[in-house]
C-alpha atoms as a PDB file:
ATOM      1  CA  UNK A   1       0.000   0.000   0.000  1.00  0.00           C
ATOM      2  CA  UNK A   2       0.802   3.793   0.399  1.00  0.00           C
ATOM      3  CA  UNK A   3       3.364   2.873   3.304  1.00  0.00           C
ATOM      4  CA  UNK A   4       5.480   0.716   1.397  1.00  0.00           C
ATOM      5  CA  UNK A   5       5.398   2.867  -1.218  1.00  0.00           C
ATOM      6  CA  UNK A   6       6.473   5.826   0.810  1.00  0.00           C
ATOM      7  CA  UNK A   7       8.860   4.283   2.871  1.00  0.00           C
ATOM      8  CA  UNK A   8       9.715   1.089   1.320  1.00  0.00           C
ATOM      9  CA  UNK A   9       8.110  -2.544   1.698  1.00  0.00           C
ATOM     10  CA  UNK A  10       9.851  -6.046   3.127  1.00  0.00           C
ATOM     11  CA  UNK A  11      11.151  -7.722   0.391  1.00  0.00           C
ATOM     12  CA  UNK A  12      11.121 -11.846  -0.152  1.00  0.00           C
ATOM     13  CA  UNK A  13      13.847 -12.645  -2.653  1.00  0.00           C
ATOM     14  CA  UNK A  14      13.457 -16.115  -4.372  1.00  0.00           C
ATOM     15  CA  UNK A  15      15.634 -17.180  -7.450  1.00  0.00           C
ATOM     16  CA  UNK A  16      19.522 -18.032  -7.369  1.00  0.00           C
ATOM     17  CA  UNK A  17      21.744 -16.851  -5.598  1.00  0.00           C
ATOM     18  CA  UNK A  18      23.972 -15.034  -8.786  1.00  0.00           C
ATOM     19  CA  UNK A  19      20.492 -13.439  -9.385  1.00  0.00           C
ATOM     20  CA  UNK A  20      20.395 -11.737  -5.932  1.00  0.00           C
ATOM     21  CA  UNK A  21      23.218 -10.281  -6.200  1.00  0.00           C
ATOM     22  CA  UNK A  22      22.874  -8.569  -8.958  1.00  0.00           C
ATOM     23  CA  UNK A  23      19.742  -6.849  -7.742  1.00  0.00           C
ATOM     24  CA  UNK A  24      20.586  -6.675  -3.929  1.00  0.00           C
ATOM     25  CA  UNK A  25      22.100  -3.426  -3.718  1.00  0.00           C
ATOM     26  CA  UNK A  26      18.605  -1.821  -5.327  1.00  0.00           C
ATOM     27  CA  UNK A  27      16.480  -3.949  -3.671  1.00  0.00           C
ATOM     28  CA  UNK A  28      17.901  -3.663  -0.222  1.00  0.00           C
ATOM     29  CA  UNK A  29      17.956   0.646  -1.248  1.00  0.00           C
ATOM     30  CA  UNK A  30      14.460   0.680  -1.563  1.00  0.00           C
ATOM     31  CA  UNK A  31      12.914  -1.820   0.768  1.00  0.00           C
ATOM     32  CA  UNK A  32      11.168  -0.607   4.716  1.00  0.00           C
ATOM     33  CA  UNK A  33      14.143  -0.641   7.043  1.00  0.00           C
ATOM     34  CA  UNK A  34      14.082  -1.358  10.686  1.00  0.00           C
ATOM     35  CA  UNK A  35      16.549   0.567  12.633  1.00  0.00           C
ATOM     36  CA  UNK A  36      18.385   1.202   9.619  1.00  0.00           C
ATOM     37  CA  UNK A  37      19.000  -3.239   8.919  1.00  0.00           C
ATOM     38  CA  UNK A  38      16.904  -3.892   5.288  1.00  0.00           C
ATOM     39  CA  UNK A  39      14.046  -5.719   5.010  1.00  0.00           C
ATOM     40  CA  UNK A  40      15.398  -7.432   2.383  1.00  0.00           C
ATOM     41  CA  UNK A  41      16.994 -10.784   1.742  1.00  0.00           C
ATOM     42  CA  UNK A  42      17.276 -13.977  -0.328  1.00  0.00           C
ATOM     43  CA  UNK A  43      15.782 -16.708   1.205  1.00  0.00           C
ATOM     44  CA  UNK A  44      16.351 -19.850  -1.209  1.00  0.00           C
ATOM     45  CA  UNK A  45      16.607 -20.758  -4.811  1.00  0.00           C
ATOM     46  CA  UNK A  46      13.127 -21.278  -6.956  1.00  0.00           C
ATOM     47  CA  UNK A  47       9.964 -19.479  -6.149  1.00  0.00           C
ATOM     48  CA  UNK A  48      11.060 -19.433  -2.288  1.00  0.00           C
ATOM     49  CA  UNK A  49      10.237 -16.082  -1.755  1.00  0.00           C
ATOM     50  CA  UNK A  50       7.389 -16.290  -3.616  1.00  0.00           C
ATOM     51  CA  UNK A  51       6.233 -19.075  -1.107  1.00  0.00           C
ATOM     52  CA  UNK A  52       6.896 -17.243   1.844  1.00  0.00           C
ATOM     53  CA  UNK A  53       5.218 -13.928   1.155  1.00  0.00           C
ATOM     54  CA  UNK A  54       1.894 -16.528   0.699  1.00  0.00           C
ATOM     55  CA  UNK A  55       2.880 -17.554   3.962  1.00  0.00           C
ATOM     56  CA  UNK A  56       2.859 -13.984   5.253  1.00  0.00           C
ATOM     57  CA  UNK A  57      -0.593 -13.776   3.913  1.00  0.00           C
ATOM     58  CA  UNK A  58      -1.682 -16.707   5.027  1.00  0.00           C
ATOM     59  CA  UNK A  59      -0.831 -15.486   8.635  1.00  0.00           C
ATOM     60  CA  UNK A  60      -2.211 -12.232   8.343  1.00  0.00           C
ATOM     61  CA  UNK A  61      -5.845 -13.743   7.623  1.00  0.00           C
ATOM     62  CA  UNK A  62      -5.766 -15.713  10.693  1.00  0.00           C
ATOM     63  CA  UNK A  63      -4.583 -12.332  12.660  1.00  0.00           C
ATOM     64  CA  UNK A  64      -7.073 -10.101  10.945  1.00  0.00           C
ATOM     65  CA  UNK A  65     -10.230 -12.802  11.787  1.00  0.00           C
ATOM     66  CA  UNK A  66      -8.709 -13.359  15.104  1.00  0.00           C
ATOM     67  CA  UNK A  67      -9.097  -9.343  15.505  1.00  0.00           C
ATOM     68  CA  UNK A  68     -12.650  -9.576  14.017  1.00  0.00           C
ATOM     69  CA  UNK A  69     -13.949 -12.112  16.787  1.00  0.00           C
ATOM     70  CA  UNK A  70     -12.872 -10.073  19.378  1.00  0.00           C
ATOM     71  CA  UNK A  71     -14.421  -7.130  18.260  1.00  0.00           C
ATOM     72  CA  UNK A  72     -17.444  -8.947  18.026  1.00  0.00           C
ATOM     73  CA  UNK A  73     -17.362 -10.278  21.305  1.00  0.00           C
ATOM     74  CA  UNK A  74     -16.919  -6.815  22.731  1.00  0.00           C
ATOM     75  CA  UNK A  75     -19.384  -5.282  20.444  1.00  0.00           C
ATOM     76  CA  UNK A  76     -21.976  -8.029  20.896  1.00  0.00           C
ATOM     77  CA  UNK A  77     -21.145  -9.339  24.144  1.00  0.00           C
ATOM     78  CA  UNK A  78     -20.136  -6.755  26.198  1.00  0.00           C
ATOM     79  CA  UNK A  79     -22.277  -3.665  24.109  1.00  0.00           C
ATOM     80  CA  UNK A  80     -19.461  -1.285  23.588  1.00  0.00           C
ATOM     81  CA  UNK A  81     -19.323   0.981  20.403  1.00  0.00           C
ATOM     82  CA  UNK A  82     -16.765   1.313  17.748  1.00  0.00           C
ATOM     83  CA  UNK A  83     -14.692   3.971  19.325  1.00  0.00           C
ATOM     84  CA  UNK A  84     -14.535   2.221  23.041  1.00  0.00           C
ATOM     85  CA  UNK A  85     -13.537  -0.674  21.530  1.00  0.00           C
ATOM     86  CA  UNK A  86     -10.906   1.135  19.615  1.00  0.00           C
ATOM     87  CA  UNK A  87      -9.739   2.707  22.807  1.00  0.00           C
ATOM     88  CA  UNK A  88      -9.031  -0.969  23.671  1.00  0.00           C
ATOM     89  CA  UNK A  89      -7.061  -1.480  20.974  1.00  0.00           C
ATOM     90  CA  UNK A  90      -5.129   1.172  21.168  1.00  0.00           C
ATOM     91  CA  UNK A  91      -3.959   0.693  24.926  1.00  0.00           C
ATOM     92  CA  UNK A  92      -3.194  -3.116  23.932  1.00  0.00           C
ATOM     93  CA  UNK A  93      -0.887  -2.101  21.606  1.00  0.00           C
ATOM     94  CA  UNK A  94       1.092  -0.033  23.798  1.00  0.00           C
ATOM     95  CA  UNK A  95       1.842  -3.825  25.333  1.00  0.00           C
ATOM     96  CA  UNK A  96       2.564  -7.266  24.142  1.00  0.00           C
ATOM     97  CA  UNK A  97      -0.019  -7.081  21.463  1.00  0.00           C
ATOM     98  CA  UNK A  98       2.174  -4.594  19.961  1.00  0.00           C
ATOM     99  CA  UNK A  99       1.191  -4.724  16.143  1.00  0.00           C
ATOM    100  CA  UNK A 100       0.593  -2.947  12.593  1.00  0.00           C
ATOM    101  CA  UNK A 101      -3.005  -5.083  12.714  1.00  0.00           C
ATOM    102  CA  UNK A 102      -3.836  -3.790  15.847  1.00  0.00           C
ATOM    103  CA  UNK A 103      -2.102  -0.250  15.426  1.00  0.00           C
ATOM    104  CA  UNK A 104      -4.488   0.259  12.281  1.00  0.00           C
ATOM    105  CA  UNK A 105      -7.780  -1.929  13.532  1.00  0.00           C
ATOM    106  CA  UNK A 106      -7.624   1.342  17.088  1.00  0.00           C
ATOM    107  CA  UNK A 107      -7.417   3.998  14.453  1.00  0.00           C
ATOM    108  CA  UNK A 108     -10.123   2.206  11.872  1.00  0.00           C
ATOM    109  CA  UNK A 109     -12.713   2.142  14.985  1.00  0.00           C
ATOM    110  CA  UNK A 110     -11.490   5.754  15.924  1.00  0.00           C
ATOM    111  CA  UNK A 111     -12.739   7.042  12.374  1.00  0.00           C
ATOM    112  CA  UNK A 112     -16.150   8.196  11.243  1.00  0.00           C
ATOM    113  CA  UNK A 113     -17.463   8.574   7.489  1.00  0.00           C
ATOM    114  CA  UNK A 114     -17.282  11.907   6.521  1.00  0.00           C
ATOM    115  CA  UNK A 115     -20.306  11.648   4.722  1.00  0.00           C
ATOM    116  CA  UNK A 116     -22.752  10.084   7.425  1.00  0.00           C
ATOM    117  CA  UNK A 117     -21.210  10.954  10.359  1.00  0.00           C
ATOM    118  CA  UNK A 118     -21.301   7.107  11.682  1.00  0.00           C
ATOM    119  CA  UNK A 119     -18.594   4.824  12.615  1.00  0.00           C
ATOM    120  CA  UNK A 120     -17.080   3.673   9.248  1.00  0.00           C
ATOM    121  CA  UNK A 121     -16.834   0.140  10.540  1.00  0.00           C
ATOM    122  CA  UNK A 122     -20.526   0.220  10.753  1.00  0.00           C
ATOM    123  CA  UNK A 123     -21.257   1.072   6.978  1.00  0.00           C
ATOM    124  CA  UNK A 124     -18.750  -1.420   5.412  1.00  0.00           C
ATOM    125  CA  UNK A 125     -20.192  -4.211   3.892  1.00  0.00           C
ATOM    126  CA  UNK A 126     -19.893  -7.438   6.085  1.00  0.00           C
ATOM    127  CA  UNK A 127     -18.355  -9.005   2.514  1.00  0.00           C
ATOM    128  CA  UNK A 128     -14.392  -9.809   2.567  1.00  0.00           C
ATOM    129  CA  UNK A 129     -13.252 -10.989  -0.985  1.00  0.00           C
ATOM    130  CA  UNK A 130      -9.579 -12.968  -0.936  1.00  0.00           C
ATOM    131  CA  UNK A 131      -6.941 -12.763  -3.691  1.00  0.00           C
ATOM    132  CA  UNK A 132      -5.991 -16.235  -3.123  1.00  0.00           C
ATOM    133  CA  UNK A 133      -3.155 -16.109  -0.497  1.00  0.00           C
ATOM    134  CA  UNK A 134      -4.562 -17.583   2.067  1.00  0.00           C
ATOM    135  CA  UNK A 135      -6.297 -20.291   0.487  1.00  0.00           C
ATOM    136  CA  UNK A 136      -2.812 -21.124  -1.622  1.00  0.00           C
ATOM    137  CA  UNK A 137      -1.039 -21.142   2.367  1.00  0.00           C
ATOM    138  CA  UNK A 138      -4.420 -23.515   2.959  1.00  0.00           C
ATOM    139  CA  UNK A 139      -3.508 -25.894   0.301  1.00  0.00           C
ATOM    140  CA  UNK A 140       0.225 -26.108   1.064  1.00  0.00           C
ATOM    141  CA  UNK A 141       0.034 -26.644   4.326  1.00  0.00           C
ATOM    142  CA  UNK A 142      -2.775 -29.742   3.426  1.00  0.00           C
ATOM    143  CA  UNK A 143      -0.175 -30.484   1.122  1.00  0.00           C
ATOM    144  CA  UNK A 144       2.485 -31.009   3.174  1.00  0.00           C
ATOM    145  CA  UNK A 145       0.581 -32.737   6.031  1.00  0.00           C
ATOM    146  CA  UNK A 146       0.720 -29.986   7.998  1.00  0.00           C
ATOM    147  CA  UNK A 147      -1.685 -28.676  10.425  1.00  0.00           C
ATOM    148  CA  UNK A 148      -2.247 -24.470  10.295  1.00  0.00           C
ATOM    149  CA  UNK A 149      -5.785 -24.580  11.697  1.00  0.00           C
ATOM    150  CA  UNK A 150      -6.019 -20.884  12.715  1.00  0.00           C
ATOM    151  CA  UNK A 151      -5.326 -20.149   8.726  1.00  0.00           C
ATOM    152  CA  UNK A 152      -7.699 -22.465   7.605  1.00  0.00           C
ATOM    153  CA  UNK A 153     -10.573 -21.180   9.878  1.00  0.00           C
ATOM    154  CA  UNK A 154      -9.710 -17.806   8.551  1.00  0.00           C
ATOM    155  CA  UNK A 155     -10.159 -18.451   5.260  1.00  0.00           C
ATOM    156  CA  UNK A 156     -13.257 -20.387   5.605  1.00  0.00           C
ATOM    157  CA  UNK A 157     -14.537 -17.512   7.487  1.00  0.00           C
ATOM    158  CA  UNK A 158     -13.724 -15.316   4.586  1.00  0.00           C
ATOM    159  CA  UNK A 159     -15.683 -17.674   2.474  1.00  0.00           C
ATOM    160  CA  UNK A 160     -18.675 -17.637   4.703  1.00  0.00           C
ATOM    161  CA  UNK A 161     -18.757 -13.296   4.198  1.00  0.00           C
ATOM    162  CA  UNK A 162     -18.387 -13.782   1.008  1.00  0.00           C
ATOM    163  CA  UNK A 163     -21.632 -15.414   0.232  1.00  0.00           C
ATOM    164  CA  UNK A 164     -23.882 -12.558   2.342  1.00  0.00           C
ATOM    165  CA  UNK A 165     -27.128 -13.548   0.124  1.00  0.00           C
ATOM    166  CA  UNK A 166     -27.039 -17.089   1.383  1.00  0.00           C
ATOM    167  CA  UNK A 167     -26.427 -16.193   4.347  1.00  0.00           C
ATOM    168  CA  UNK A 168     -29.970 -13.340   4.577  1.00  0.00           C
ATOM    169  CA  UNK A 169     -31.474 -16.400   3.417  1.00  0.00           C
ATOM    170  CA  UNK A 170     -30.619 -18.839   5.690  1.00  0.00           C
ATOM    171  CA  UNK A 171     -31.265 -15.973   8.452  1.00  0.00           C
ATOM    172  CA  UNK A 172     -34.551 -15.764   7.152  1.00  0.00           C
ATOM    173  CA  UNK A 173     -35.368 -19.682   7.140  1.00  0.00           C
ATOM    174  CA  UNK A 174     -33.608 -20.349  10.276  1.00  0.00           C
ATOM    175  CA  UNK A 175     -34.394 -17.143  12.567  1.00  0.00           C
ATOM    176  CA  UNK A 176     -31.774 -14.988  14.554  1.00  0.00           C
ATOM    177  CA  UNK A 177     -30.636 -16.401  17.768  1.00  0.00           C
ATOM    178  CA  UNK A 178     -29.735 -13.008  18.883  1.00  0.00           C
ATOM    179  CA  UNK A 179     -26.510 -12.692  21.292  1.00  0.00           C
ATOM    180  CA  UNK A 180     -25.936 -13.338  24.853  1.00  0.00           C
ATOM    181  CA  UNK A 181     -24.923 -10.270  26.682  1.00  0.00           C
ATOM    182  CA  UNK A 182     -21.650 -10.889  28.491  1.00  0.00           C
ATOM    183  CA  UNK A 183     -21.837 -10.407  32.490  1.00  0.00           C
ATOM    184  CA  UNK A 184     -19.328 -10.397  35.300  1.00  0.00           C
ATOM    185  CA  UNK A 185     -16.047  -8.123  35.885  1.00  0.00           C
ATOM    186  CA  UNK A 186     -15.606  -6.250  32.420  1.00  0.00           C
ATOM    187  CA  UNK A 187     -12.292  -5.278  33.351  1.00  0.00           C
ATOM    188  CA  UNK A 188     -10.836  -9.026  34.166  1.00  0.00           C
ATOM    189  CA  UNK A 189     -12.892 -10.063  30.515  1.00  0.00           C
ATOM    190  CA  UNK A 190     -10.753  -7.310  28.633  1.00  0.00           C
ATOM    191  CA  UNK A 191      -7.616  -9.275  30.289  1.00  0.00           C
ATOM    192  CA  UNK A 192      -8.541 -12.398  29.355  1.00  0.00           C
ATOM    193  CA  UNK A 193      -9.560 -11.311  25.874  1.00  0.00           C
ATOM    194  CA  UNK A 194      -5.795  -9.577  25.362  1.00  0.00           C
ATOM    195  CA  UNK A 195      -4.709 -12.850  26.736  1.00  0.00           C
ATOM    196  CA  UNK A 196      -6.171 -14.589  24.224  1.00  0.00           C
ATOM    197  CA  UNK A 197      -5.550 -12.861  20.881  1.00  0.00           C
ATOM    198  CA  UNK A 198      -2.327 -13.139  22.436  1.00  0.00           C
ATOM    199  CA  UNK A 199      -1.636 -16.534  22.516  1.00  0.00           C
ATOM    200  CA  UNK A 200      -3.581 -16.837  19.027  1.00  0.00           C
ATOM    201  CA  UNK A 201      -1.288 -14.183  17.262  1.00  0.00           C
ATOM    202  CA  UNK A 202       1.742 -16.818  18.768  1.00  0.00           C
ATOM    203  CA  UNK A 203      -0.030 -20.123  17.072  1.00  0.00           C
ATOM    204  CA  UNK A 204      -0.723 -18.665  14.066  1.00  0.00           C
ATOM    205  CA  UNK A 205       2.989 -17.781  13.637  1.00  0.00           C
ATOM    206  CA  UNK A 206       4.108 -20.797  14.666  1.00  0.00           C
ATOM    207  CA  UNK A 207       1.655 -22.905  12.189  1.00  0.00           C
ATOM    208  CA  UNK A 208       2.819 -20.491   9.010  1.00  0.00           C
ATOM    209  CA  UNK A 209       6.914 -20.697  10.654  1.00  0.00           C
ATOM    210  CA  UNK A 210       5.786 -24.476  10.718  1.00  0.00           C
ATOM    211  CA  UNK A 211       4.275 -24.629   7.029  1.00  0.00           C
ATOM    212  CA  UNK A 212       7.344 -23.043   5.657  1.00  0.00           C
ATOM    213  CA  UNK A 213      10.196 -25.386   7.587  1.00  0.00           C
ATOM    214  CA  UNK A 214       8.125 -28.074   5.626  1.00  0.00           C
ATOM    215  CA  UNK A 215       8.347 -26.551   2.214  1.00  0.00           C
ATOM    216  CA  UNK A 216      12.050 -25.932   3.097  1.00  0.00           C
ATOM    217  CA  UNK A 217      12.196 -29.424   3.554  1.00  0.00           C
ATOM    218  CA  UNK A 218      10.212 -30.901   0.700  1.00  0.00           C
ATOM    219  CA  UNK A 219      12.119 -28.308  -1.742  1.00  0.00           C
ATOM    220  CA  UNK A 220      15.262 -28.449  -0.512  1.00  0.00           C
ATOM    221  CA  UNK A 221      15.253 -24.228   0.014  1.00  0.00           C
ATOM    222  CA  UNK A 222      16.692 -24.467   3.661  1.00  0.00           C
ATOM    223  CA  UNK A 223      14.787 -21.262   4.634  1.00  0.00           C
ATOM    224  CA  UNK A 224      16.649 -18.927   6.887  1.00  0.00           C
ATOM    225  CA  UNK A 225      13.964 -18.839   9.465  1.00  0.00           C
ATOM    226  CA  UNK A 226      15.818 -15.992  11.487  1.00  0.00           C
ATOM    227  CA  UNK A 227      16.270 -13.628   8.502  1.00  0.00           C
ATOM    228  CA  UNK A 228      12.588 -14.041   7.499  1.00  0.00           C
ATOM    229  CA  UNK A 229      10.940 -13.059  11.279  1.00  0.00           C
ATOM    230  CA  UNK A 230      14.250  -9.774  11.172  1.00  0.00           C
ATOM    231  CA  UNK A 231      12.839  -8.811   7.740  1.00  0.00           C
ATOM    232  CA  UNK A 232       9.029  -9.206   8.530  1.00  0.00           C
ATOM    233  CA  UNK A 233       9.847  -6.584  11.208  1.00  0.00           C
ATOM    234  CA  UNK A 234       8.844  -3.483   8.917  1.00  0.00           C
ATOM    235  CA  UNK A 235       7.028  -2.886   5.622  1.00  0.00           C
ATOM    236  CA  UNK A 236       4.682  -5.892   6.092  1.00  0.00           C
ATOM    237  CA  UNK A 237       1.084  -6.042   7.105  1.00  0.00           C
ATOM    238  CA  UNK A 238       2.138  -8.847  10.279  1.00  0.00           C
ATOM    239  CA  UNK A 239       5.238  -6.480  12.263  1.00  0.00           C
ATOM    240  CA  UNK A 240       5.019  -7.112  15.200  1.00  0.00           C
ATOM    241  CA  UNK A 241       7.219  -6.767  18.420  1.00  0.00           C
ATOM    242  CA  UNK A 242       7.448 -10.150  18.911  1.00  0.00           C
ATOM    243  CA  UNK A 243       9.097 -10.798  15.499  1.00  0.00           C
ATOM    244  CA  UNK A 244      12.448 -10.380  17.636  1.00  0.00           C
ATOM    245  CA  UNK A 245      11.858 -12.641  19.749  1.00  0.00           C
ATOM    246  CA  UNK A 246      10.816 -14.840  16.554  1.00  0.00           C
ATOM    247  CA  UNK A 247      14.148 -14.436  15.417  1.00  0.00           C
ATOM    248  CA  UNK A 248      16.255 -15.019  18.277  1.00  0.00           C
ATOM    249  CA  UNK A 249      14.543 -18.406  19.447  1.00  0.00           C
ATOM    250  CA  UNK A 250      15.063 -19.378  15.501  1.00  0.00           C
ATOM    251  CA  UNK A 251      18.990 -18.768  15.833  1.00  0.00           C
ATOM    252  CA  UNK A 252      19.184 -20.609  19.369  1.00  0.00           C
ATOM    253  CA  UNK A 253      17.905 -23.588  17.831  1.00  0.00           C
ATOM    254  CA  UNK A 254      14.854 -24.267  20.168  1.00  0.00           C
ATOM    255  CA  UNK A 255      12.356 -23.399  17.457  1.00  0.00           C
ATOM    256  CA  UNK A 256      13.706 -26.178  15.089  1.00  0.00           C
ATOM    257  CA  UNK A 257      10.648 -28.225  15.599  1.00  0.00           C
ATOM    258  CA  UNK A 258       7.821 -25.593  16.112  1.00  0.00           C
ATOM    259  CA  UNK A 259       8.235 -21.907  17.233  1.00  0.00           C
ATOM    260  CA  UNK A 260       5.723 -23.008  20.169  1.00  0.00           C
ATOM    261  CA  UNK A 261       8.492 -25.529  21.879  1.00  0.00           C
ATOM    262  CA  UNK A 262      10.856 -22.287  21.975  1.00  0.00           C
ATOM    263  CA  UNK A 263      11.365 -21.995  26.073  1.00  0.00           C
ATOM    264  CA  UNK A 264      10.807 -17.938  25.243  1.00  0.00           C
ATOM    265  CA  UNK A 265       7.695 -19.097  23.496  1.00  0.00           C
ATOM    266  CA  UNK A 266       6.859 -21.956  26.528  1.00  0.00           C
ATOM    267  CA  UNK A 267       7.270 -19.190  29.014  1.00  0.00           C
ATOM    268  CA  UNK A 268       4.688 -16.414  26.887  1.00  0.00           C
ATOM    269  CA  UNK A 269       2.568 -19.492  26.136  1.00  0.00           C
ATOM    270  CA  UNK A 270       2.031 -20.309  30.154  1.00  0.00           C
END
């Protein structure tokens, strides 16, 4: 988007390695930098980098529908409007929910359409389309024998928006259940609910991390796991601040398996 344009995207290099570095001193000039280190690199031969940016994708759809369920537990469940909510968001990512995703879903609920006057979340269409990412990340992982559940639901709940006429009419046979208002301490729900996206941002890392080490394997790409968390750390929709930690567990070793059986991942986990 405008961001990457302005100030440079991360950039997944696949292709040989003679190939790189021809182009490495542009590509590494233009792409988002983080504390001056480019978000740029070569991460295998063949359409690796290709493979991983559908990875990246596939990752953000499970973070963006995790997001979505949240909201509509707190809009639903606990009655609170678009711009409380957002006030929610916004003080979690001053913590460990630290994000792009969550940096732009405080200042999305924060915004109202010029025109109406009402919360622009409200007059968006409940109807997500899909370029084919996250299905693609879907299939690869089946592929592979691979479980990335969180992924999967996402994209099957992107299907499900999709198709808003069958869903009116199935409203319409079935009846609307309504929603069950949420009591007890608010505050200690908001904690649990951080909690929780949380520990879902974590496994959905870890299943797209996992996804990858398999098509590393299968293609023989031997993906620098490290260098891909450093260079997803700006000019991608899925920064985050725990990207570092991402990194560092990946050069100790204790992530070889699955990024959740890193003891710094253990520890956040429990």
């Amino acid at each position: 988007g405008e961001e990457g344009a302005r100030h440079g995207p991360s950039i997944m290099v696949g292709g040989t390695e003679d190939s790189w570095k021809r182009v490495e001193k542009v590509l590494t000039a233009i792409s988002a930098k983080f504390k001056d280190e480019p978000c740029a690199a070569w991460l295998g031969t063949d359409g690796a980098g290709h493979f991983v940016k559908t990875i990246h994708n596939g990752i953000e759809y499970a973070d963006m529908q995790m997001i979505a369920e949240i909201y509509g537990i707190l809009r639903d469940g606990l009655g609170m409007g678009p711009k409380e909510i957002g006030a929610v968001f916004a003080n979690w990512n001053k913590g460990r929910l630290n994000s792009y995703l969550i940096e732009i879903t405080a200042k999305v609920l924060a915004s109202d359409d010029p025109k109406t006057g009402k919360p622009v979340v409200d007059i968006i269409l409940d109807r997500a389309g899909q370029k084919g990412t996250g299905k693609w990340s879907v299939i690869e992982a089946q592929q592979l024998g691979i479980p990335a559940t969180a992924i999967e639901a996402a994209v099957a709940a992107r299907v499900l928006s999709s198709i808003k006429d069958e869903r009116l009419a199935a409203e319409k046979a079935y009846g609307n259940a309504g929603v069950t208002k949420i009591s007890g301490d608010k505050d200690a729900l908001l904690k649990d609910l951080e909690l929780a996206l949380f520990a879902g941002k974590i496994a959905a890392y870890a299943q797209g991390f996992a996804v990858m080490s398999g098509a590393s394997k299968e293609f023989n790409w031997n993906l620098p796991m490290p260098t891909i968390a450093r260079i997803w750390r700006a000019g991608c929709i899925i920064r985050s601040q725990m990207l570092d930690t991402m990194a560092e567990a990946f050069s100790k070793g204790g992530a070889s398996t699955n990024l959740l059986m890193a003891p710094a991942f253990i520890s956040l986990m429990q």
